[in-house]
C-alpha atoms as a PDB file:
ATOM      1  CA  UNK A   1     183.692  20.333 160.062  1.00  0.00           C
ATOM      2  CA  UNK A   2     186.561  22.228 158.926  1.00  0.00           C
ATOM      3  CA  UNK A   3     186.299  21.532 155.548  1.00  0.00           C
ATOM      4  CA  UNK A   4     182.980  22.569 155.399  1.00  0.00           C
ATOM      5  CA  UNK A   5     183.542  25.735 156.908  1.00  0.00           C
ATOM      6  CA  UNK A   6     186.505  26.223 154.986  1.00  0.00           C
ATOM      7  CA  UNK A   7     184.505  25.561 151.463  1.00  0.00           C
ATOM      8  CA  UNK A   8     181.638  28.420 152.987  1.00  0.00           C
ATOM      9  CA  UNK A   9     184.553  30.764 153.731  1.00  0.00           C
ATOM     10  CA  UNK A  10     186.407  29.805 150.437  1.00  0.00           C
ATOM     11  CA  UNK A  11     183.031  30.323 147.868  1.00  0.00           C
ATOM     12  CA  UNK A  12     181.670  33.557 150.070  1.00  0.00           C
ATOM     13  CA  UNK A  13     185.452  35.026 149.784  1.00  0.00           C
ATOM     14  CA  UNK A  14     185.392  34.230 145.840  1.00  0.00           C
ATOM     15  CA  UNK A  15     181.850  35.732 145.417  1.00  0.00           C
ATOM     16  CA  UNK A  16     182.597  38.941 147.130  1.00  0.00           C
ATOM     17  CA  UNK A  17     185.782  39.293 145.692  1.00  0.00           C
ATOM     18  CA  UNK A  18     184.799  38.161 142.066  1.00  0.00           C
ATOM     19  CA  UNK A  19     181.946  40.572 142.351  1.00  0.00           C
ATOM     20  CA  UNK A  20     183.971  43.706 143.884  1.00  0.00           C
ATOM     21  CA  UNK A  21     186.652  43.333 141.330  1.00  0.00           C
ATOM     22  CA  UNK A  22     184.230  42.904 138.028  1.00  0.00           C
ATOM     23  CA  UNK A  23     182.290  46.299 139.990  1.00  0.00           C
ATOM     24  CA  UNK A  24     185.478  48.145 139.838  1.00  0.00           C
ATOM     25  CA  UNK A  25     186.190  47.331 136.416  1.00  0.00           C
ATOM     26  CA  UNK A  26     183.084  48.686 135.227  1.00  0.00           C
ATOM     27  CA  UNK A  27     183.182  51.613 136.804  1.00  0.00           C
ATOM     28  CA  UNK A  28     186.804  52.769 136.002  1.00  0.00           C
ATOM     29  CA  UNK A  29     185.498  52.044 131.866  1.00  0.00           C
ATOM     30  CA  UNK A  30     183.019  53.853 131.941  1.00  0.00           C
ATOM     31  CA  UNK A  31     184.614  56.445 133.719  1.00  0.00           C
ATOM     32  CA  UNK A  32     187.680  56.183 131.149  1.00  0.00           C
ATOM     33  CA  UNK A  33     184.729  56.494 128.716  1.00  0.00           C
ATOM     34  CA  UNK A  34     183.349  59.548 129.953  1.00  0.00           C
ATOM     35  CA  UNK A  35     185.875  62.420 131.844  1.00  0.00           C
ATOM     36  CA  UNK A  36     187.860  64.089 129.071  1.00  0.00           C
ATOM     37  CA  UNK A  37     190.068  65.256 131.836  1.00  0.00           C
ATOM     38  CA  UNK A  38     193.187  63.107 132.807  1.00  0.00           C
ATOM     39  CA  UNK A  39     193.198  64.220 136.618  1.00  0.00           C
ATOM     40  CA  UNK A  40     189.523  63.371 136.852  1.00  0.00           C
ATOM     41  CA  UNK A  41     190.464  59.760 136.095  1.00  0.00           C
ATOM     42  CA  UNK A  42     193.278  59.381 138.268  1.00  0.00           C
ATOM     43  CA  UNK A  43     190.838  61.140 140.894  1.00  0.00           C
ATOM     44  CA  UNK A  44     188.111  58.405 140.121  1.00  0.00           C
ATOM     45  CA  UNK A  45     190.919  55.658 140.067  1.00  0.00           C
ATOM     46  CA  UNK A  46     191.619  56.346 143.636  1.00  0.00           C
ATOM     47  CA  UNK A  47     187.924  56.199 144.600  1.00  0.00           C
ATOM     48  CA  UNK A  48     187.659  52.956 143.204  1.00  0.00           C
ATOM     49  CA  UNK A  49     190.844  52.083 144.910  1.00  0.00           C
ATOM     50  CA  UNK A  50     189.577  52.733 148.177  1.00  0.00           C
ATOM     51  CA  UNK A  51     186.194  52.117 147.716  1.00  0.00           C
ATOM     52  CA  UNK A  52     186.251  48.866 146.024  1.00  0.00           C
ATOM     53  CA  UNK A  53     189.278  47.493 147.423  1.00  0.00           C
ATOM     54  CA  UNK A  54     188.352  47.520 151.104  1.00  0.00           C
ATOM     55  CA  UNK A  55     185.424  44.855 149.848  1.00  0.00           C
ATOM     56  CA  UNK A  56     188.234  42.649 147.353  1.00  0.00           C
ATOM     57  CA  UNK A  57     190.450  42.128 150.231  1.00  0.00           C
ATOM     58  CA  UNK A  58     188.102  41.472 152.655  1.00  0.00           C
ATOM     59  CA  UNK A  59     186.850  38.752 150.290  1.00  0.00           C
ATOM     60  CA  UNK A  60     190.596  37.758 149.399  1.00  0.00           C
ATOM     61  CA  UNK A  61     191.588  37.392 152.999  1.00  0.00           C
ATOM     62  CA  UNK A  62     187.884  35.308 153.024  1.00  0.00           C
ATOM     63  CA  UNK A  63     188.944  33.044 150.571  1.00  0.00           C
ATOM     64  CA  UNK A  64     192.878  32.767 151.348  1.00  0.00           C
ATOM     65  CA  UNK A  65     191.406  31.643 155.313  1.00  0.00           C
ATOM     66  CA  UNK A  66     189.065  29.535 153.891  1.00  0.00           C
ATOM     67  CA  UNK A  67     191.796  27.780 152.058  1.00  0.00           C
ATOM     68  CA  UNK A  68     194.502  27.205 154.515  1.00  0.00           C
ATOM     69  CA  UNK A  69     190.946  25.660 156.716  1.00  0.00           C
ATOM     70  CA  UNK A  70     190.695  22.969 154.148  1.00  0.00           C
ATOM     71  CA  UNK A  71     194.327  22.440 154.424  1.00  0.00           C
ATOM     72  CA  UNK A  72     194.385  22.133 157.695  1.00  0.00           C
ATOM     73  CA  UNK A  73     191.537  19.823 157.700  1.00  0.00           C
ATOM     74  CA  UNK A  74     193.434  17.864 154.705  1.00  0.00           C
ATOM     75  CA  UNK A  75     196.836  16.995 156.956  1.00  0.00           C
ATOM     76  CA  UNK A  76     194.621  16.562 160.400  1.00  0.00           C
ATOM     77  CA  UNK A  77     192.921  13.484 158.700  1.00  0.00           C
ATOM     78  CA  UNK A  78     196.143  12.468 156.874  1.00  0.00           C
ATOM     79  CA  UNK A  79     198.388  12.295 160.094  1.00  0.00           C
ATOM     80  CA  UNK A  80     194.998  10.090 161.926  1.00  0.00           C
ATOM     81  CA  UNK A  81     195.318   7.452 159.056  1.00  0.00           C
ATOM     82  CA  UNK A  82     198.570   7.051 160.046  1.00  0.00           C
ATOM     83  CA  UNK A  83     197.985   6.141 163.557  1.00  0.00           C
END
């Protein structure tokens, strides 16, 4: 059961992640595209920073708890083949 929830955690933290981060991207192009002035990028920069980060690590700390699930779930059934 672990594993499984650790592989919904794991693909659900890449997706939101994957799709926060490729978001960002776009938006600080285009914006590097389109503001002639330098403060307005830094300004717009910071927006992204705060706006699309709080979504990345959300999904990072997603998929870093999903992983250390199906870790856990890896050495639970390696110690009970042991026994």
């Amino acid at each position: 059961m672990k594993k499984l929830m650790g592989g919904i955690l794991l693909a659900a933290g890449l997706l939101i992640a994957g799709l926060s981060g490729l978001c960002s991207l776009v938006l600080l192009v285009s914006t590097l595209f389109s503001v002639e002035d330098p403060a307005g990028i830094f300004w717009m920069a910071g927006m992204v920073a705060v706006v699309g980060g709080i979504p990345f690590a959300i999904g990072f700390g997603l998929f870093k708890f999903g992983q250390s699930l199906i870790r856990s779930a890896k050495v639970e059934v390696d110690i009970d083949s042991l026994r």
